[in-house]
Structure formats: C-alpha cells, structure tokens
Protein backbone atom coordinates (compact mmCIF):
# COMPACT_ATOMS: atom_id res chain seq x y z
CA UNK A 1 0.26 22.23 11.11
CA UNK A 2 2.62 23.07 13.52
CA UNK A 3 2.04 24.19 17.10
CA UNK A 4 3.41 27.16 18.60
CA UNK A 5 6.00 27.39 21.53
CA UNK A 6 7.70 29.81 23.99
CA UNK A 7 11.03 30.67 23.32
CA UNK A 8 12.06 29.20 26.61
CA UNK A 9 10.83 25.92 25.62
CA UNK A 10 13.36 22.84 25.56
CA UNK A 11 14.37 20.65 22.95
CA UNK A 12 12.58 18.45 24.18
CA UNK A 13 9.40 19.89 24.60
CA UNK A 14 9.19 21.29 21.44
CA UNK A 15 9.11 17.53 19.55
CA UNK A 16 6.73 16.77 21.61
CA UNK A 17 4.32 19.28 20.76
CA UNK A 18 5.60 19.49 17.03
CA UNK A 19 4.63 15.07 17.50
CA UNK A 20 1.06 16.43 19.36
CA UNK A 21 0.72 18.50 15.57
CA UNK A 22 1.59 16.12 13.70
CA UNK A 23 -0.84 13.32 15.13
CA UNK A 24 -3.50 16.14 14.61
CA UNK A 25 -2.95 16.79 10.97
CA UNK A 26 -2.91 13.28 9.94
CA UNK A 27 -6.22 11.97 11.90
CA UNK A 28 -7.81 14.76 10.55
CA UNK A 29 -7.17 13.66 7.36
CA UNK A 30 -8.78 10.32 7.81
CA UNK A 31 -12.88 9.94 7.35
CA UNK A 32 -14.64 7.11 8.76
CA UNK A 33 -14.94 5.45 5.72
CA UNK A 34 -11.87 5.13 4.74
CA UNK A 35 -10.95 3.51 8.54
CA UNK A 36 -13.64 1.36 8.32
CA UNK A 37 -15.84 2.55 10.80
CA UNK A 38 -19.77 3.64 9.93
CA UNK A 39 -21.00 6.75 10.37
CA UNK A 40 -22.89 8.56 13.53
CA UNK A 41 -24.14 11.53 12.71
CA UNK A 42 -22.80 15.24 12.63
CA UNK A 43 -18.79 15.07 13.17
CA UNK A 44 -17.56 18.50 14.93
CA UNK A 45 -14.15 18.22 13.18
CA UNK A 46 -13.12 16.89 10.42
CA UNK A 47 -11.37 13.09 10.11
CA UNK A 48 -11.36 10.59 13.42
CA UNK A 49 -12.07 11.09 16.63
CA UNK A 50 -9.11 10.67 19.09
CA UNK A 51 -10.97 7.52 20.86
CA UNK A 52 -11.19 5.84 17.36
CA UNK A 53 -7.83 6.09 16.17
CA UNK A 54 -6.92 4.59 19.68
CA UNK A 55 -9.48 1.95 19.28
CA UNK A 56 -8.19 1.17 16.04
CA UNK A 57 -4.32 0.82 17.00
CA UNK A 58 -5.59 -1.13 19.92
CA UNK A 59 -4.79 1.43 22.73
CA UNK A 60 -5.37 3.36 25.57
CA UNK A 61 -8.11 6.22 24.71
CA UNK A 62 -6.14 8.27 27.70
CA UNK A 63 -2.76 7.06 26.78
CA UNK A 64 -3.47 8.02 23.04
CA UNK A 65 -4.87 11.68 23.95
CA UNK A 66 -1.80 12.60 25.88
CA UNK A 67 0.70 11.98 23.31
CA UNK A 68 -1.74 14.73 20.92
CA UNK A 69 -1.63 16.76 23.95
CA UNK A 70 2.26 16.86 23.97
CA UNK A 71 2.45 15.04 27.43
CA UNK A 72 5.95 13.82 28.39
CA UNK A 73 5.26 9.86 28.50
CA UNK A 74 6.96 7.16 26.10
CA UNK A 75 5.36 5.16 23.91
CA UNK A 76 7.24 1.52 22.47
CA UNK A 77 7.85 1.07 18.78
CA UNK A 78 5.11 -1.47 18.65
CA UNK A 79 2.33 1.21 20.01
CA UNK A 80 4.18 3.82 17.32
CA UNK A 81 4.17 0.78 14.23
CA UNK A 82 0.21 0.15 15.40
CA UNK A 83 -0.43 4.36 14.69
CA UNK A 84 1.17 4.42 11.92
CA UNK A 85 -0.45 1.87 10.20
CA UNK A 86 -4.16 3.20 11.79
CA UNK A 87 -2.97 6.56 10.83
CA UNK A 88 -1.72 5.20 6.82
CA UNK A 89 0.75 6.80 6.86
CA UNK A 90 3.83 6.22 4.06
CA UNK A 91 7.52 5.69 4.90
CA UNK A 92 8.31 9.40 4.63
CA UNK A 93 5.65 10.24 7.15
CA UNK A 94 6.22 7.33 9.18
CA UNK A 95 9.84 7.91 9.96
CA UNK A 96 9.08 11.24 10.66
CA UNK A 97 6.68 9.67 13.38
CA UNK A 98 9.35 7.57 14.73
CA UNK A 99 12.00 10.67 14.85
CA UNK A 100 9.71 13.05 16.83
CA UNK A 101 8.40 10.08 19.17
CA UNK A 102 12.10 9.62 20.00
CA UNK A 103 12.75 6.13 18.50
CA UNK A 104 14.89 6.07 15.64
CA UNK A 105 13.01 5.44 11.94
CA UNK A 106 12.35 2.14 10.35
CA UNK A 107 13.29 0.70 7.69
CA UNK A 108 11.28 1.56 4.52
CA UNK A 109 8.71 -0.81 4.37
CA UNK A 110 8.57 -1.30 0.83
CA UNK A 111 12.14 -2.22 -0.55
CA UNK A 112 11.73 0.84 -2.77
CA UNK A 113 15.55 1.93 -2.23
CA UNK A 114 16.45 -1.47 -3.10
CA UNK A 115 15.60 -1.60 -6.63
CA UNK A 116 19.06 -2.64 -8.90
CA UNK A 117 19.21 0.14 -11.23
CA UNK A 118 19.78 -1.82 -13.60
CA UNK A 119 16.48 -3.87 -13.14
CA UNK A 120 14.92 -0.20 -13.82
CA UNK A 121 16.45 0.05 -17.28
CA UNK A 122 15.50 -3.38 -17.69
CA UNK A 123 11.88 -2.46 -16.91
CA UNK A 124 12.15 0.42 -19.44
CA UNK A 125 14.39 -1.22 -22.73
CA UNK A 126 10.99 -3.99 -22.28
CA UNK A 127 8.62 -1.51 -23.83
CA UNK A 128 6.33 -2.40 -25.37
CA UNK A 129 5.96 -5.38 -22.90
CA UNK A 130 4.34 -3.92 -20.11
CA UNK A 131 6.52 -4.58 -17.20
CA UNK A 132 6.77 -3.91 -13.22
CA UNK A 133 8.77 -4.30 -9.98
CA UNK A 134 6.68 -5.72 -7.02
CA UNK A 135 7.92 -6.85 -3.72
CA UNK A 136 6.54 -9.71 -1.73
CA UNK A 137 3.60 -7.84 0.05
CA UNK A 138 2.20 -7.35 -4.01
CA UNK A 139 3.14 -3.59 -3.34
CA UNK A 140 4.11 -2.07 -6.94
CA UNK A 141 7.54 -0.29 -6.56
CA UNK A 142 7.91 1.05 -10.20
CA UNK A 143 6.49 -0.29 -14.32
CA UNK A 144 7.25 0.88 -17.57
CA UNK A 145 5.20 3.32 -19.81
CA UNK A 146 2.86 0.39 -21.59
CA UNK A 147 2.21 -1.52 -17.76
CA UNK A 148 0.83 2.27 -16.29
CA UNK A 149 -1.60 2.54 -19.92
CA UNK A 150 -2.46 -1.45 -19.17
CA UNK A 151 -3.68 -0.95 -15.80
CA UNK A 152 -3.93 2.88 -15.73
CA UNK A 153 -3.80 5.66 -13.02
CA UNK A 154 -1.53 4.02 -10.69
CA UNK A 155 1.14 6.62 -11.08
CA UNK A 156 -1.78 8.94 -9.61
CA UNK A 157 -2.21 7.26 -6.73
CA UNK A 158 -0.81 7.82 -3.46
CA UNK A 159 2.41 5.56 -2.25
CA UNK A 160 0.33 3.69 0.10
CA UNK A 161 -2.52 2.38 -2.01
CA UNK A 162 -0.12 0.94 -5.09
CA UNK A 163 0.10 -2.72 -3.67
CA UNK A 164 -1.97 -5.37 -6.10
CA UNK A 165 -4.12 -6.51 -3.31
CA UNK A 166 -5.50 -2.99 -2.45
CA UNK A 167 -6.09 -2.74 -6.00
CA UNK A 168 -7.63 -6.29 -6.74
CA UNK A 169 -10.05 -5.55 -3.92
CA UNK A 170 -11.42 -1.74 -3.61
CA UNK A 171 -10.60 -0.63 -7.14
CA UNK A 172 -14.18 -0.44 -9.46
CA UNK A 173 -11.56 0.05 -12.21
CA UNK A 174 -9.13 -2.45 -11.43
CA UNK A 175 -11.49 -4.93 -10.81
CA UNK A 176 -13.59 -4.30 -14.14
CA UNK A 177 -10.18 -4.39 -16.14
CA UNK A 178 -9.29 -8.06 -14.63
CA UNK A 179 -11.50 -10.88 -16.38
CA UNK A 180 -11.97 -13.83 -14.41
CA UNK A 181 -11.39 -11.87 -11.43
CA UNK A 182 -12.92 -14.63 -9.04
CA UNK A 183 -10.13 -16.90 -9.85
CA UNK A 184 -7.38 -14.38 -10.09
CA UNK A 185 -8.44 -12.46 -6.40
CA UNK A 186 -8.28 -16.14 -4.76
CA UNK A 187 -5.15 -16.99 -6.15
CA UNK A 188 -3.85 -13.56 -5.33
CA UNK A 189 -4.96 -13.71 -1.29
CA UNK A 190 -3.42 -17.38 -1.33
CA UNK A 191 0.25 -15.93 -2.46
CA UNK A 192 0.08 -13.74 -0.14
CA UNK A 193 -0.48 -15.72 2.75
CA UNK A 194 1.73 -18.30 1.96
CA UNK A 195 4.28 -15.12 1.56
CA UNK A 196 3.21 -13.74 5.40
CA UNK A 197 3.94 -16.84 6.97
CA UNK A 198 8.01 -15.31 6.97
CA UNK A 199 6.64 -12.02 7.69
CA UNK A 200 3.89 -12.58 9.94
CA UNK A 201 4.88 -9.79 13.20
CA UNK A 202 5.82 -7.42 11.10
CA UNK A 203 3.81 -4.24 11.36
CA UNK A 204 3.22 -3.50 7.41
CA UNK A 205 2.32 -6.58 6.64
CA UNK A 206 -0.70 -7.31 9.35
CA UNK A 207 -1.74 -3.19 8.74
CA UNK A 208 -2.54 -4.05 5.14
CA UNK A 209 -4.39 -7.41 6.12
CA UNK A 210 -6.55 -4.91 8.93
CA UNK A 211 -7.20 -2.63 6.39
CA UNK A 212 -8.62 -5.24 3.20
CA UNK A 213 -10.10 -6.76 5.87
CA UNK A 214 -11.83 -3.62 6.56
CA UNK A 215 -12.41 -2.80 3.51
CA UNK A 216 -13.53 -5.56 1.62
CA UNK A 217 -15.59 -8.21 2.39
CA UNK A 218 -14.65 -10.44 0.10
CA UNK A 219 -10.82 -10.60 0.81
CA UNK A 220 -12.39 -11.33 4.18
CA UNK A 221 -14.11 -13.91 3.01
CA UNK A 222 -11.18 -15.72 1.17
CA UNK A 223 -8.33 -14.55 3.87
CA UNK A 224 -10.69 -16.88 6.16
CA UNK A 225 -10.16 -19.90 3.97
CA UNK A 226 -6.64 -19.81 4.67
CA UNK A 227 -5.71 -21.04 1.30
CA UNK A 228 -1.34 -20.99 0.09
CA UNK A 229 -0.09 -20.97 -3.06
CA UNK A 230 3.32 -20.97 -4.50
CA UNK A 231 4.85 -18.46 -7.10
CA UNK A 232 3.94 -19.16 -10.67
CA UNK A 233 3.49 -17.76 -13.91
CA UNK A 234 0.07 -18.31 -16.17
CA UNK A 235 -1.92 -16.71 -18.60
CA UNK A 236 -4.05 -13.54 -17.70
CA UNK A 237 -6.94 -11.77 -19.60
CA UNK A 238 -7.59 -7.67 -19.41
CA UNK A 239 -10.82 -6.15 -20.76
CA UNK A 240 -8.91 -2.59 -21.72
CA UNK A 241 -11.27 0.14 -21.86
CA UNK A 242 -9.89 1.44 -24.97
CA UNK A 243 -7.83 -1.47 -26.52
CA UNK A 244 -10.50 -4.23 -25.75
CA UNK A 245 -9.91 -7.98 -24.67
CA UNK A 246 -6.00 -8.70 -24.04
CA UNK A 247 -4.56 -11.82 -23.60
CA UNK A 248 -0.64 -11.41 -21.59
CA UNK A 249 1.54 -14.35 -20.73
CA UNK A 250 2.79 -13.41 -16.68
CA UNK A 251 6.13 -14.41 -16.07
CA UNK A 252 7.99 -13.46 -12.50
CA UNK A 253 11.85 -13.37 -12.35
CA UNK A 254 13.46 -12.82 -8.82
CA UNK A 255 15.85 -10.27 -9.12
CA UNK A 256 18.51 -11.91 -6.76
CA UNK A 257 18.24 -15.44 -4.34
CA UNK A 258 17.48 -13.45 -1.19
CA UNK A 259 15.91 -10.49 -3.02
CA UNK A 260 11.77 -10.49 -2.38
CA UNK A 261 12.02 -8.17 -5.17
CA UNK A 262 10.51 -9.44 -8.46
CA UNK A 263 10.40 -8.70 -12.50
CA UNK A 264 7.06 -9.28 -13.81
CA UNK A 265 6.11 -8.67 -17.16
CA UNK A 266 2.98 -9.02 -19.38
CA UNK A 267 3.99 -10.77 -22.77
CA UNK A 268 1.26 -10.91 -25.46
CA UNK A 269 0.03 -14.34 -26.70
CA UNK A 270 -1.24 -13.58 -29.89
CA UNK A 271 -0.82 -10.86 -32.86
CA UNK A 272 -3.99 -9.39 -31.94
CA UNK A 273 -2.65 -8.77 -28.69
CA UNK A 274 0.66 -7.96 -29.59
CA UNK A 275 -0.83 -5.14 -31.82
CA UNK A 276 -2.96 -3.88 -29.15
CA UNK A 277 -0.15 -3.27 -26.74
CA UNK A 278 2.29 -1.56 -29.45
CA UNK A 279 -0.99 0.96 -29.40
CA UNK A 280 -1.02 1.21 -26.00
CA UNK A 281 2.77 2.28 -25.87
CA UNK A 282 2.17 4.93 -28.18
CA UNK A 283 -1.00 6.30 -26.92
CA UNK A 284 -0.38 9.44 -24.71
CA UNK A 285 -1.55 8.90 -20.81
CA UNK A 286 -4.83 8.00 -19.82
C-alpha cells in the first residue's frame, strides 16, 4: 500500500508518508487473536485498532497515530524495536521500518546470514539423520530433507513463527508429535531463560517472551517458575503420524566458541527407528 504524494513533495516527506503506509498495511494484517487481545464486537476495518497496537508497544495512543498520519516527529529505536515486535514483523520488514523511520536497520535478529556454509552441507551429507541449525533464542535457521518430514510443515511457515518455543507451545501438531511433552516444554522454557539472562534488553528476545506469554498459558505458567537449565543432549520420543513411535538420540554441537549457532541432529536408537527414518527420507513432502 503506498500513499500518494504531490510532485512538489520533499524527500523527506515522502518517507514519511510511504512509513504512515507502511504502518497501515501491517496492523491491518494483524487480528486480535493473534495479538492477544479478545474480541469486542463488529471491527470497522480489518486487523488492530491504532490505540491497541500503541497499547501493546507500550506507547502514546497520540504519539502512535501521528507517525500513521505521516506527522514530522521522531521516534527512538527503542519505540521503533517495541512496533516492530507488536507489529511481527521479520528482519526484511523490520529494517525496512527502521530505514523509512530514519534510523539505520538492525542487525538481523536471527543469525541467519551467519550460517558457515559449510555447516549447511554438513546439515545436508547427514541425511538420513534428520538434522537442523538453531540459534540461541530456539529459532530454526535451516534442517535437512528427513528433519522437515520429522517435524513437518515448517518450511511452510512464515520466518517469524519457526523458533522451537513458538512451536512447542501454539502448534496442535507440534505438540501431538512430541511425547512426553510436559517434560520436554519445561526443560525447553528453562534453556531458554538461562540463555536470556546474556540477552535480556534486547528487543527480539523479550517480543517473543510477550508474545508466548500471550499466547499460551502454559509457557506462562512455567516462564513464572523461573527455572535454568544448561545445554545437554538426551533421548527424545516422536509419535510420527505416518511412521509411528520414534525414538532419536539429540546431540548439539556449537558451531564455533563464540558462535550461539548450533548443529543438532536426531540420531536413531534402535533398527526400528533407524528404518523408519530411511522411509521418511525417501517419502516425498508432507
């Protein structure tokens, strides 16, 4: 969506009203329930209302509706990372954010572009050991052909909702695939927090911990107990819809000593197993 200007208009004026658009298009694009918030009635237009997104990034109702309305006022980095993370949007959409507010773009938030190529080959030549490349927020950054069949659609879903803890927690599917999922969402939520305590201001990380906690009462529930845990590898179980009960030795290999990046792969424990996942590598997608 982009908003029309005079000829006459300035440089300047015309990013701001192209940032006014772009605001527009991606509240719209937002229900309720996705943000968390219940529903009142009839909605006029479609996706959030200006006063909730500025609720939701904790700020000014006024001071939010002036930046749609292409007002000339500047906003901090802080107020654009809070947006941005109210707004979900994903790196591409979030520099973007950044460039027409003026401020120069962030980093990527997910180490994506700093994936050793040869860790992806690795990752590949592994087959038919389902293997993946996660950083230390649990978001997935890439897996081979047998770890997509394993835990299936993830390559369908947008860039923003691969990270494990999204997953663990709002996915009917992911959650019926993991047995002993009690166990394995508590000891997921404790990583995690022991991993925040080094990234603990950092915009990405407390926007997914909002949003779980939003959507999922029972990552609420176990974020409150403030447990930690350590890295460490142990056994898992899948129920596979189509290849049944699997049984996967998880093993996690940092890619470099001040890399969060991490190898993880899914090594079968038994024959049974081990001829269930050379079917899975063969089967076409799911």
């Amino acid at each position: 969506m982009t908003t029309s200007v005079p000829a006459e208009a300035t440089d300047e004026q015309v990013r701001r009203r192209e940032l006014a658009s772009f605001l527009r298009s991606r509240r719209e694009r937002i229900s309720p329930e996705q943000a968390g918030l219940p529903l009142t009635g009839r909605r006029r237009t479609p996706g959030l209302r200006r006063e909730e997104v500025a609720h939701l990034a904790g700020m000014g109702v006024t001071w939010y509706t002036w930046l749609e309305q292409g007002r000339d006022i500047k906003v901090s980095e802080q107020v654009l990372a809070a947006i941005a993370s109210t707004l979900r949007l994903d790196p591409h959409e979030r520099a973007h954010l950044y460039t027409l507010a003026g401020h120069p773009a962030p980093p990527m938030d997910r180490d994506s572009a700093a994936i050793p190529a040869a860790v992806l080959v690795m990752v590949r030549q592994l087959e038919p050991i389902p293997a993946a490349v996660i950083n230390a927020r649990f978001d997935l950054l890439a897996g081979n052909r047998t770890y997509e069949r394993l835990v299936g659609g993830v390559d369908h879903l947008p860039f923003e909702d691969r990270n494990w803890l999204l997953l663990m927690f709002t996915s009917p599917r992911w959650r019926a695939s993991v047995l002993d999922w009690e166990d394995a969402a508590a000891r997921l939520v404790a990583r995690f927090r022991s991993g925040m305590a080094d990234h603990a201001t950092e915009s990405g990380w407390k926007g997914l911990v909002r949003r779980l906690r939003q959507e999922s009462p029972e990552f609420e529930r176990l974020w409150e107990q403030h447990d930690v845990r350590g890295p460490e590898n142990f056994t898992k179980r899948f129920l596979h819809p189509e290849a049944g009960l699997l049984t996967l030795d998880y093993t996690q290999l940092s890619v470099g000593e001040r890399s969060a990046i991490k190898l993880v792969t899914y090594t079968p424990v038994d024959e049974e197993t081990w001829a269930k996942v050379r079917l899975l590598g063969e089967r076409g997608p799911q």
